[in-house]
Protein backbone atom coordinates (compact mmCIF):
# COMPACT_ATOMS: atom_id res chain seq x y z
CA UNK A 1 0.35 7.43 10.32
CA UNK A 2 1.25 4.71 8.25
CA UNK A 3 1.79 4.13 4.65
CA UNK A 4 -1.46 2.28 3.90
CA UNK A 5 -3.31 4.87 6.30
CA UNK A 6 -1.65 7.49 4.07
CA UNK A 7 -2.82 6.08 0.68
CA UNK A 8 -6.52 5.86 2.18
CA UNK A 9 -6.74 9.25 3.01
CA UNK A 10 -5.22 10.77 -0.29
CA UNK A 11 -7.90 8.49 -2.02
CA UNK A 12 -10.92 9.57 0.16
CA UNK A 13 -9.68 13.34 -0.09
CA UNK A 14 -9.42 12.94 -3.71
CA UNK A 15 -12.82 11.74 -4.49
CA UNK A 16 -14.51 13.90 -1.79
CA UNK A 17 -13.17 17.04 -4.12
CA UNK A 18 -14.05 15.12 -7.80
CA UNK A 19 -17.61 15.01 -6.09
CA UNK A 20 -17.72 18.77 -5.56
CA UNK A 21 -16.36 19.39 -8.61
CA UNK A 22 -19.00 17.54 -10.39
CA UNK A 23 -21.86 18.59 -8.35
CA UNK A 24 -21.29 21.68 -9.66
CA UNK A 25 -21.36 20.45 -13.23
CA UNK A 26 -18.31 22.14 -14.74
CA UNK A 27 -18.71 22.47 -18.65
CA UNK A 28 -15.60 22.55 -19.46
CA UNK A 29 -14.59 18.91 -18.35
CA UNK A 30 -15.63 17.72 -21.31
CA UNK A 31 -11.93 19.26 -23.40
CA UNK A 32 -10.57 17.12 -20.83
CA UNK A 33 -12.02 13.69 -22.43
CA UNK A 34 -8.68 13.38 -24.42
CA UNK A 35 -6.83 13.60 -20.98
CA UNK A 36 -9.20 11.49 -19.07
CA UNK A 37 -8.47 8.27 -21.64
CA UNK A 38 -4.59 9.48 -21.83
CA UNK A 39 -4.15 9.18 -17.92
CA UNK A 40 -6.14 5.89 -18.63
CA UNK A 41 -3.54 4.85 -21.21
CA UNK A 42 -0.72 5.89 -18.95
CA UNK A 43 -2.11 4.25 -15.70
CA UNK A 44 -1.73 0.67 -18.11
CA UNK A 45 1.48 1.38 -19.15
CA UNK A 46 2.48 1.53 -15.47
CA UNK A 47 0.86 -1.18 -14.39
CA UNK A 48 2.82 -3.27 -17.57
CA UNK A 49 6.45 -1.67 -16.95
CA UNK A 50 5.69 -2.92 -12.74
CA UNK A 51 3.72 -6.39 -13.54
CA UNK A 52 0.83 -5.72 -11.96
CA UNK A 53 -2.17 -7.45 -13.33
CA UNK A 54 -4.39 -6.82 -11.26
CA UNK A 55 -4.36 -2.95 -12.11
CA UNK A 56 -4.03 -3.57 -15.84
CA UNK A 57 -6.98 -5.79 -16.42
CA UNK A 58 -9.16 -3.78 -14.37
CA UNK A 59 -8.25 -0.57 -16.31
CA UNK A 60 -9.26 -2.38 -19.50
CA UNK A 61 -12.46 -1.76 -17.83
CA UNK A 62 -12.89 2.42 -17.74
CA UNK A 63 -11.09 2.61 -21.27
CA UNK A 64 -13.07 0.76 -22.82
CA UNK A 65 -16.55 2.78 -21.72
CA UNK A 66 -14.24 5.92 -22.18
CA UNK A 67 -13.82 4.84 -25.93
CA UNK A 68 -17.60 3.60 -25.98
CA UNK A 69 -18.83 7.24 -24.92
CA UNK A 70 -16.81 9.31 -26.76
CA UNK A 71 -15.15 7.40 -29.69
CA UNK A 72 -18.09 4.46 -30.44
CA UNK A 73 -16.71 4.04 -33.75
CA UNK A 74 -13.61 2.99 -33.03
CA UNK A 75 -15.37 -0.44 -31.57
CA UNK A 76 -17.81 -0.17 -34.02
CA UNK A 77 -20.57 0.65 -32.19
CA UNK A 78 -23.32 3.54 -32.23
CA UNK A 79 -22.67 4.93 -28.60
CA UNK A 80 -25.68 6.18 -26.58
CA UNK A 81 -25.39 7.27 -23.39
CA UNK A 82 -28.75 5.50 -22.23
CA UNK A 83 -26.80 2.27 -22.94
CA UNK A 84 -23.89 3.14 -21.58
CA UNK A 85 -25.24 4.60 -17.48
CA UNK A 86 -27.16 0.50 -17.88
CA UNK A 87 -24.23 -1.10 -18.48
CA UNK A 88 -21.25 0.77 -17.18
CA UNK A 89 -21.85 0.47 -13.43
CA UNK A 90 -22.74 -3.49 -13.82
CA UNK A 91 -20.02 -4.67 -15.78
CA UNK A 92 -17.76 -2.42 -13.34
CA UNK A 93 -18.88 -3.70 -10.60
CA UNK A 94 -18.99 -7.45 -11.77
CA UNK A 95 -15.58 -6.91 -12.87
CA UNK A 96 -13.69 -5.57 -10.15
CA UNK A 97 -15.80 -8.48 -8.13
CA UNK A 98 -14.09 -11.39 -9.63
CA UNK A 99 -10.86 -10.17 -10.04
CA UNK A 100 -10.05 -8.65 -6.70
CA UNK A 101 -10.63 -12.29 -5.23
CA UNK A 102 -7.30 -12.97 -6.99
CA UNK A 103 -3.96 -12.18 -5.48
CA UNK A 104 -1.50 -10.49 -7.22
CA UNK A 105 0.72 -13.19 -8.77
CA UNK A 106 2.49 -10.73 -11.94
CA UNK A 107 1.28 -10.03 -15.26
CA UNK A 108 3.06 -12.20 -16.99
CA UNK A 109 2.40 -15.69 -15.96
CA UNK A 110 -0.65 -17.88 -15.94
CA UNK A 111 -2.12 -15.90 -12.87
CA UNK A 112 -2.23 -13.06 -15.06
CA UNK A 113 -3.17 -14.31 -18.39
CA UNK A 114 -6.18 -15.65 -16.51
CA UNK A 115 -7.56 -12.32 -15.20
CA UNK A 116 -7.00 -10.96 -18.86
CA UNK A 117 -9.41 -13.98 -19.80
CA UNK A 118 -11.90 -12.93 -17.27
CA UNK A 119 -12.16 -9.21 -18.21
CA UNK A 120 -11.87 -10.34 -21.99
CA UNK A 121 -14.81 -12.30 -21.38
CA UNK A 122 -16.60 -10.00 -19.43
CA UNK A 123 -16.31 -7.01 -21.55
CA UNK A 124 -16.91 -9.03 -24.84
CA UNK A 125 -20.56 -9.91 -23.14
CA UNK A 126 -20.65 -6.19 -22.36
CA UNK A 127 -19.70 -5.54 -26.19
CA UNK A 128 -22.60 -7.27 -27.40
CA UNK A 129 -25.50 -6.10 -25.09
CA UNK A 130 -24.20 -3.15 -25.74
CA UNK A 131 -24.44 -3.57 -29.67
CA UNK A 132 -28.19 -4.90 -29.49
CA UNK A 133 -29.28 -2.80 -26.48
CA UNK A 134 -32.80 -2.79 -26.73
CA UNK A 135 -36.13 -1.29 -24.52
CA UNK A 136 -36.88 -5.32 -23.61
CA UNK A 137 -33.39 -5.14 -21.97
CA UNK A 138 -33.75 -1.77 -20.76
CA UNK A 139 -37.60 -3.22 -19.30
CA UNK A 140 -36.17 -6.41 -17.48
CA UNK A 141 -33.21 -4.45 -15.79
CA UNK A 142 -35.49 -1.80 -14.53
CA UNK A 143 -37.85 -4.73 -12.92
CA UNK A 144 -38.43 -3.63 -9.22
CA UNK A 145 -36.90 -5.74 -6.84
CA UNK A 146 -36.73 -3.22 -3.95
CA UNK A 147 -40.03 -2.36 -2.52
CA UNK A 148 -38.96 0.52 -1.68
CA UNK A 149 -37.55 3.86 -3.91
CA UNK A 150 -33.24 3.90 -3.20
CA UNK A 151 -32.03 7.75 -3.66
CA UNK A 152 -30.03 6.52 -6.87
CA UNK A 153 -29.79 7.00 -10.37
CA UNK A 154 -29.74 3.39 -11.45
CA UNK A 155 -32.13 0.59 -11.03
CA UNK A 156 -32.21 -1.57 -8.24
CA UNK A 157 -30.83 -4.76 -9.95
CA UNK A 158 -27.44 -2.56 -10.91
CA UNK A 159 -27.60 -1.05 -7.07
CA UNK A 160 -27.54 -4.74 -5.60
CA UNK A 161 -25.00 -5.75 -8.09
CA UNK A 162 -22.68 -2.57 -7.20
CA UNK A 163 -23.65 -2.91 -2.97
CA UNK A 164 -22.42 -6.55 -3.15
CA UNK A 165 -19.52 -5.67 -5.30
CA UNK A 166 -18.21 -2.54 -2.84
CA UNK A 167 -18.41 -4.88 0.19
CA UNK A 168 -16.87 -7.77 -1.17
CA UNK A 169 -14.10 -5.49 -2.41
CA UNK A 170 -13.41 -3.81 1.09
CA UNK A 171 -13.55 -6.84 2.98
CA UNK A 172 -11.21 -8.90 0.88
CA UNK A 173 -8.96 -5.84 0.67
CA UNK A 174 -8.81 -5.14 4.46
CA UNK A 175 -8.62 -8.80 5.44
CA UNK A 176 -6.47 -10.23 3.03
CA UNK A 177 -3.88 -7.25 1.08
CA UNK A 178 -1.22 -5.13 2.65
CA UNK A 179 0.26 -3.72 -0.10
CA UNK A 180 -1.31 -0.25 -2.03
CA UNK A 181 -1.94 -1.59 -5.07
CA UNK A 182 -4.12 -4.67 -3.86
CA UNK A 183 -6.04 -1.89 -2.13
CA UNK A 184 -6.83 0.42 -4.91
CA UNK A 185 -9.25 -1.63 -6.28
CA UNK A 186 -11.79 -0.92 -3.73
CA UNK A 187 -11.28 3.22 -4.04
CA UNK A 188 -11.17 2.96 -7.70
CA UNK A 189 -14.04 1.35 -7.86
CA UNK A 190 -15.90 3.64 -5.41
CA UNK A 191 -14.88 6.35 -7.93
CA UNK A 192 -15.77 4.74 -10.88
CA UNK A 193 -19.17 3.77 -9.45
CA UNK A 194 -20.17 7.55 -8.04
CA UNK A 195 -20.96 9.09 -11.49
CA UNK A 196 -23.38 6.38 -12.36
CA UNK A 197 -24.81 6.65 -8.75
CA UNK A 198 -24.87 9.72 -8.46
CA UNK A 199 -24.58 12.43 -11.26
CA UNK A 200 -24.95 10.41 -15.05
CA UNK A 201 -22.86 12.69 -16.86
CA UNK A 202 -20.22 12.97 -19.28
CA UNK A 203 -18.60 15.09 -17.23
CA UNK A 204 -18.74 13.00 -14.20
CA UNK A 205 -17.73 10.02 -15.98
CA UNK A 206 -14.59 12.04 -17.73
CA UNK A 207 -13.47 13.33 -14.06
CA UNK A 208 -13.94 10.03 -11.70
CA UNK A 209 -12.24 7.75 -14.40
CA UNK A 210 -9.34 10.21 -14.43
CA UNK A 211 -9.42 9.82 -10.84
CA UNK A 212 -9.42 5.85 -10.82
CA UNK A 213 -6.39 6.25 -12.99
CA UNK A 214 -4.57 8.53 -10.66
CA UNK A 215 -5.36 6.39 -7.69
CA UNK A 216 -3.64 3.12 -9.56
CA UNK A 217 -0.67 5.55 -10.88
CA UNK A 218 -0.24 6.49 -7.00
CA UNK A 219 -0.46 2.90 -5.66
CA UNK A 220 2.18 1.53 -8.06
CA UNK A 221 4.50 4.94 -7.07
CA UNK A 222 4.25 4.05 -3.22
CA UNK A 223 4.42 0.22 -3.57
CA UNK A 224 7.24 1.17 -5.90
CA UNK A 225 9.19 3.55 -3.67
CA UNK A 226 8.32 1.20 -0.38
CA UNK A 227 10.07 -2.08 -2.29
CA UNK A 228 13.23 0.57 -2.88
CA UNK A 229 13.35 2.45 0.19
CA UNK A 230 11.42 0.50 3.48
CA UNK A 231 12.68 -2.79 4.71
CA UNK A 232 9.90 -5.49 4.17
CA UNK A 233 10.38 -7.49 7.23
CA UNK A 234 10.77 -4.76 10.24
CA UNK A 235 8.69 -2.35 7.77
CA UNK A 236 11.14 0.27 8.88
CA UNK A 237 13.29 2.50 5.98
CA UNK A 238 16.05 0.47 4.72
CA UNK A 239 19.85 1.36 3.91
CA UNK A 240 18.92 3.28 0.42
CA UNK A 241 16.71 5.50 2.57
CA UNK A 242 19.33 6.23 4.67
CA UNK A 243 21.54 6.78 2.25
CA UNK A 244 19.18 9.41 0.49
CA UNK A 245 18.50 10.49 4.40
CA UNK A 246 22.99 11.38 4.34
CA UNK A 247 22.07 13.90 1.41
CA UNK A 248 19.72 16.12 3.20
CA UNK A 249 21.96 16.42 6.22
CA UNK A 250 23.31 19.69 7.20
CA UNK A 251 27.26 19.79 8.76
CA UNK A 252 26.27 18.66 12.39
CA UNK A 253 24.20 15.39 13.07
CA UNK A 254 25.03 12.54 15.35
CA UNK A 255 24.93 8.76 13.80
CA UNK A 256 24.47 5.73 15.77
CA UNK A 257 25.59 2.27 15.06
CA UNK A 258 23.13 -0.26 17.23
CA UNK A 259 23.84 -3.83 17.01
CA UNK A 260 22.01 -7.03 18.66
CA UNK A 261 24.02 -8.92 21.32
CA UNK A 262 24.98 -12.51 20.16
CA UNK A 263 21.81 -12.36 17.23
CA UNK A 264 23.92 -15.24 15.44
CA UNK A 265 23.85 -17.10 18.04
CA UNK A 266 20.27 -16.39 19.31
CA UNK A 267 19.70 -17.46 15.32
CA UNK A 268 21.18 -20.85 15.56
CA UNK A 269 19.45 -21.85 18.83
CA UNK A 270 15.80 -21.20 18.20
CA UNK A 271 15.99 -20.41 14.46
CA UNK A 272 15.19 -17.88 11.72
CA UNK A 273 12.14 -17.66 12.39
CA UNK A 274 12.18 -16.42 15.84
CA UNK A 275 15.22 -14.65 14.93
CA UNK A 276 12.70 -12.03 12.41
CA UNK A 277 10.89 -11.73 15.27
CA UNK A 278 13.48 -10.72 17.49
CA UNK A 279 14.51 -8.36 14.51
CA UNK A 280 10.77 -6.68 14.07
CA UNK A 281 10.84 -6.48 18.22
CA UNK A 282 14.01 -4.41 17.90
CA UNK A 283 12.95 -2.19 15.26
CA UNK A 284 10.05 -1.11 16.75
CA UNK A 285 11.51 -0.14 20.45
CA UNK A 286 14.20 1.83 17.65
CA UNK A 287 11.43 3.74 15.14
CA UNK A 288 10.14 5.06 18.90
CA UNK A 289 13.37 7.25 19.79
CA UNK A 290 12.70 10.29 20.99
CA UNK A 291 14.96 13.44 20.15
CA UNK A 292 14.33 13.99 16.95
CA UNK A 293 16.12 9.66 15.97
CA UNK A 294 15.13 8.30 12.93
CA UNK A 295 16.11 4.54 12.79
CA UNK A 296 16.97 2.81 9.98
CA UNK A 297 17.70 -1.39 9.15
CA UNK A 298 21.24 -1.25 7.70
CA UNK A 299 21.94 -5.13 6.99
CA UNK A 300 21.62 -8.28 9.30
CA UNK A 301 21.31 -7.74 12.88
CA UNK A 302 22.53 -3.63 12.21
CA UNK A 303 20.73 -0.52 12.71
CA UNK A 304 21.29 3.06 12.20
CA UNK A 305 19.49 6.11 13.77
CA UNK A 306 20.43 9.64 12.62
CA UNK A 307 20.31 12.27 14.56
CA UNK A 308 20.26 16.17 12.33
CA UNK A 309 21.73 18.86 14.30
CA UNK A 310 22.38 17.05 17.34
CA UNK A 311 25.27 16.39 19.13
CA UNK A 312 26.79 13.85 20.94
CA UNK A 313 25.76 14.94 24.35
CA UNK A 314 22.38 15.43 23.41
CA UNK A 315 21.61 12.48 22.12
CA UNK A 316 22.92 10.04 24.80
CA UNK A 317 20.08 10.11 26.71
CA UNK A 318 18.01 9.22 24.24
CA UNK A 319 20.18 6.12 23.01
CA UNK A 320 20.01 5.10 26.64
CA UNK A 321 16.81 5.16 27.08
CA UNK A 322 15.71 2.57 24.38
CA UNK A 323 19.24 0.13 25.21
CA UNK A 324 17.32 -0.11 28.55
CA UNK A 325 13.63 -0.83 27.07
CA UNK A 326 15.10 -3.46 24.98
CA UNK A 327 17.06 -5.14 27.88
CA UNK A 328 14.20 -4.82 30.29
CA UNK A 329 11.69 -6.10 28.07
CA UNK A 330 11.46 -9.63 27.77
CA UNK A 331 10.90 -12.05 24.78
CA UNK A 332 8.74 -14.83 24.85
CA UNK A 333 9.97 -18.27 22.50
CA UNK A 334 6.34 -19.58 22.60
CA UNK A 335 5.83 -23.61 22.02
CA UNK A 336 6.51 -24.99 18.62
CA UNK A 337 3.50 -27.09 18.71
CA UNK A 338 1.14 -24.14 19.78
CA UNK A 339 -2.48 -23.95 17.97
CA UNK A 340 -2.62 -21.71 14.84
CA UNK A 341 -5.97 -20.32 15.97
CA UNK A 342 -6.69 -18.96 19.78
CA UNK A 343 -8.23 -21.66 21.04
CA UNK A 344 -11.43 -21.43 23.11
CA UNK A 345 -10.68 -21.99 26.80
CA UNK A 346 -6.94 -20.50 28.11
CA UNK A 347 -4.52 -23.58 27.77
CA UNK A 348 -1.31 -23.05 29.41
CA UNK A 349 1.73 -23.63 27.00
CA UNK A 350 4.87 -26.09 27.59
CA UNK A 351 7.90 -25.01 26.91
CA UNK A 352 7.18 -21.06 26.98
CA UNK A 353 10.73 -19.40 27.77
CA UNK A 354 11.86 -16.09 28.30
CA UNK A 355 14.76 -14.30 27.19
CA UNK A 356 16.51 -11.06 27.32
CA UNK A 357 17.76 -9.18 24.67
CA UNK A 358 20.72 -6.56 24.72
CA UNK A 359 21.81 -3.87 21.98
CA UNK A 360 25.27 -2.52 21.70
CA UNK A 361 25.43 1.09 20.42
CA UNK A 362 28.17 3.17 18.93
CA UNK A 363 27.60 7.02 18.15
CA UNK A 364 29.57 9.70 16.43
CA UNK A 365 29.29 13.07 15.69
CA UNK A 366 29.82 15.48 12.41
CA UNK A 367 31.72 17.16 12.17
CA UNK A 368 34.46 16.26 15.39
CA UNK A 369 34.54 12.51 13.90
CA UNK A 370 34.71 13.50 9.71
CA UNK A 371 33.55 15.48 7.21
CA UNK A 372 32.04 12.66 5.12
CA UNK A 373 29.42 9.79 6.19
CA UNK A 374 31.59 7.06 5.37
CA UNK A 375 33.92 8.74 7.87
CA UNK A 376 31.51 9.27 10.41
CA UNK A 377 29.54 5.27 9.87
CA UNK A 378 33.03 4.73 10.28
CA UNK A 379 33.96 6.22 13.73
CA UNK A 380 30.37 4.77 14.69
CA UNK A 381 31.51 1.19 13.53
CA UNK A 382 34.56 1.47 15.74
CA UNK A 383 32.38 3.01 18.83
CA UNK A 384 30.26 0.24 18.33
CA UNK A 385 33.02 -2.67 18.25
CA UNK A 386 34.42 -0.69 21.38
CA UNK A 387 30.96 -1.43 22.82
CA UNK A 388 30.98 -5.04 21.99
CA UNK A 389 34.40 -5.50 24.19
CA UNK A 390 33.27 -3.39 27.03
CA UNK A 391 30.81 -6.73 27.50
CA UNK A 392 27.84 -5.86 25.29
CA UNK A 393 24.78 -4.14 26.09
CA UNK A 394 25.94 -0.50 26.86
CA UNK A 395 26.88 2.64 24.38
CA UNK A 396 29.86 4.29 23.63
CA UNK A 397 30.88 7.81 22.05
CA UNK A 398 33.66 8.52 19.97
């Protein structure tokens, strides 16, 4: 399972047990309002210590109805909760529309002083129908536009605007963001929209915006700790992983040092381009080891893959088996000039070459080859350059 995969799953499990919990209308939520905004208030602050805009301006959105619900006279208003289950879901909905659209460019630029505009704008609109809320406004929103009843709490003018709002959301975050925290829009939303669906309570509200503010607190950790700790172009972990990975070990573990054959020069013929590809290709016959191998991108054309409690011995057969599925496996250098899109009918491709790729590996083994890791990366460095004069393309054991 993946990273992304991983943050889906904790947000669907998270607001499949906020719904329980508020099904069952639990009193007591309401000491929790303090919380609920201070989670709010923290969720901001991370999103202004990272630079993320996109999570900042859309939390403006849930504090501010948090302060309209439970502290109106701080914004000098009267509060009313009629107002606020009209309002709350549309101006949600409207703004997590517009700014999603937007890619995540930092907070502070123009990119982000723009989305601060937009939410400004929207929520100062919001301010003011809120301030002269009247039954004539409360009338025209509840104008039927559905002939038939939806199994909602709000009108069917806030249900379209929320519908079209959810599915923009998912398809421009599926489609067009990898990272976490261009995806939590569309599950904070979802739990920001469920109490005014749903349940139209206080205590709803207090435990779903808590829960948007988790979700955005969570994406920024992840996207945080991915930057530090998984290598962005073979989306494999990355030398400070592996050097967190060398304080966990116990006294026996096997390392190996696995190097591409003639990657420079592979580099200067076809180019950096191809050469990331070649790079991703490798990585991904690596992250498959079997016996217990974790692999690792240590710098340039270098990998590791750490073996706990294993042995030399044990692990050979292993190491051979992927040298072989990367030097069996061909790699296609596809035409320069090829169409960006597939075209319609199958067009056969000039100059389409093959070429074979070889690792050399180096392995050795705590504790016969050192006590420490830099003695043991060390005995795996000179296995490895052992490798490379035994003519590339096989493995060798200290």
């Amino acid at each position: 399972m993946n990273r992304i995969n991983t943050f889906h799953l904790i947000s669907f499990l998270s607001i499949i047990i906020i719904s329980i919990i508020a099904y069952f209308y639990i009193d007591s939520a309401l000491i929790f309002k303090d919380i609920s905004i201070g989670l709010i208030l923290i969720s901001t602050i991370f999103s202004l210590y990272f630079g993320r805009s996109k999570a900042f301006v859309l939390l403006l959105i849930p504090l501010f109805f948090s302060f309209y619900m439970f502290y109106p006279n701080i914004l000098g208003l009267d509060g009313g909760n009629n107002s606020f289950w009209y309002l709350f879901p549309i101006t949600t909905s409207l703004g997590f529309l517009f700014i999603s659209v937007l890619q995540e460019r930092g907070l502070y630029c123009f990119y982000g002083l723009f989305k601060i505009i937009i939410v400004i704008f929207i929520l100062g609109v919001t301010y003011y129908l809120l301030a002269t809320f009247s039954i004539e406004f409360k009338n025209a929103l509840d104008t039927k536009i559905i002939n038939y009843e939806i199994p909602f709490k709000v009108n069917d003018f806030t249900f379209l605007i929320t519908l079209i709002s959810i599915l923009f959301v998912t398809s421009i975050s599926t489609l067009f963001f990898n990272t976490n925290i261009e995806k939590a829009p569309f599950w904070a939303l979802i739990s920001l929209i469920i109490p005014a669906l749903f349940f139209q309570t206080k205590n709803s509200f207090i435990l779903f915006s808590s829960l948007s503010s988790i979700i955005f607190i969570i994406a920024l950790l992840k996207d945080s700790y991915n930057m530090s700790y998984i290598d962005t172009l073979t989306d494999i972990p990355a030398r400070r992983a592996l050097e967190e990975a060398f304080l966990k070990l116990g006294s026996t573990y096997s390392l190996a040092m696995v190097d591409i054959d003639f990657f420079k020069k592979f580099n200067d013929t076809y180019g950096h381009d191809v050469g990331d590809e070649v790079l991703k290709l490798v990585a991904e016959q690596l992250v498959a080891i079997k016996g217990g191998g974790k692999a690792f991108r240590y710098g340039g054309e270098e990998f590791v893959i750490l073996f706990p409690n294993k042995t030399n011995n044990e692990i050979l057969i292993y190491l051979e088996e992927v040298r072989e599925s990367i030097a069996k496996r061909a790699f296609i250098i596809r035409d320069k000039d090829r169409p960006e899109e597939k075209p319609e009918k199958k067009v056969k491709q000039k100059n389409l070459k093959k070429v074979k790729l070889t690792v050399s590996i180096g392995v050795a083994n705590a504790p016969s080859d050192g006590k420490t890791t830099q003695e043991i990366m060390k005995k795996a460095d000179l296995s490895l350059y052992k490798a490379k004069e035994n003519g590339r393309n096989c493995t060798v054991t200290s």
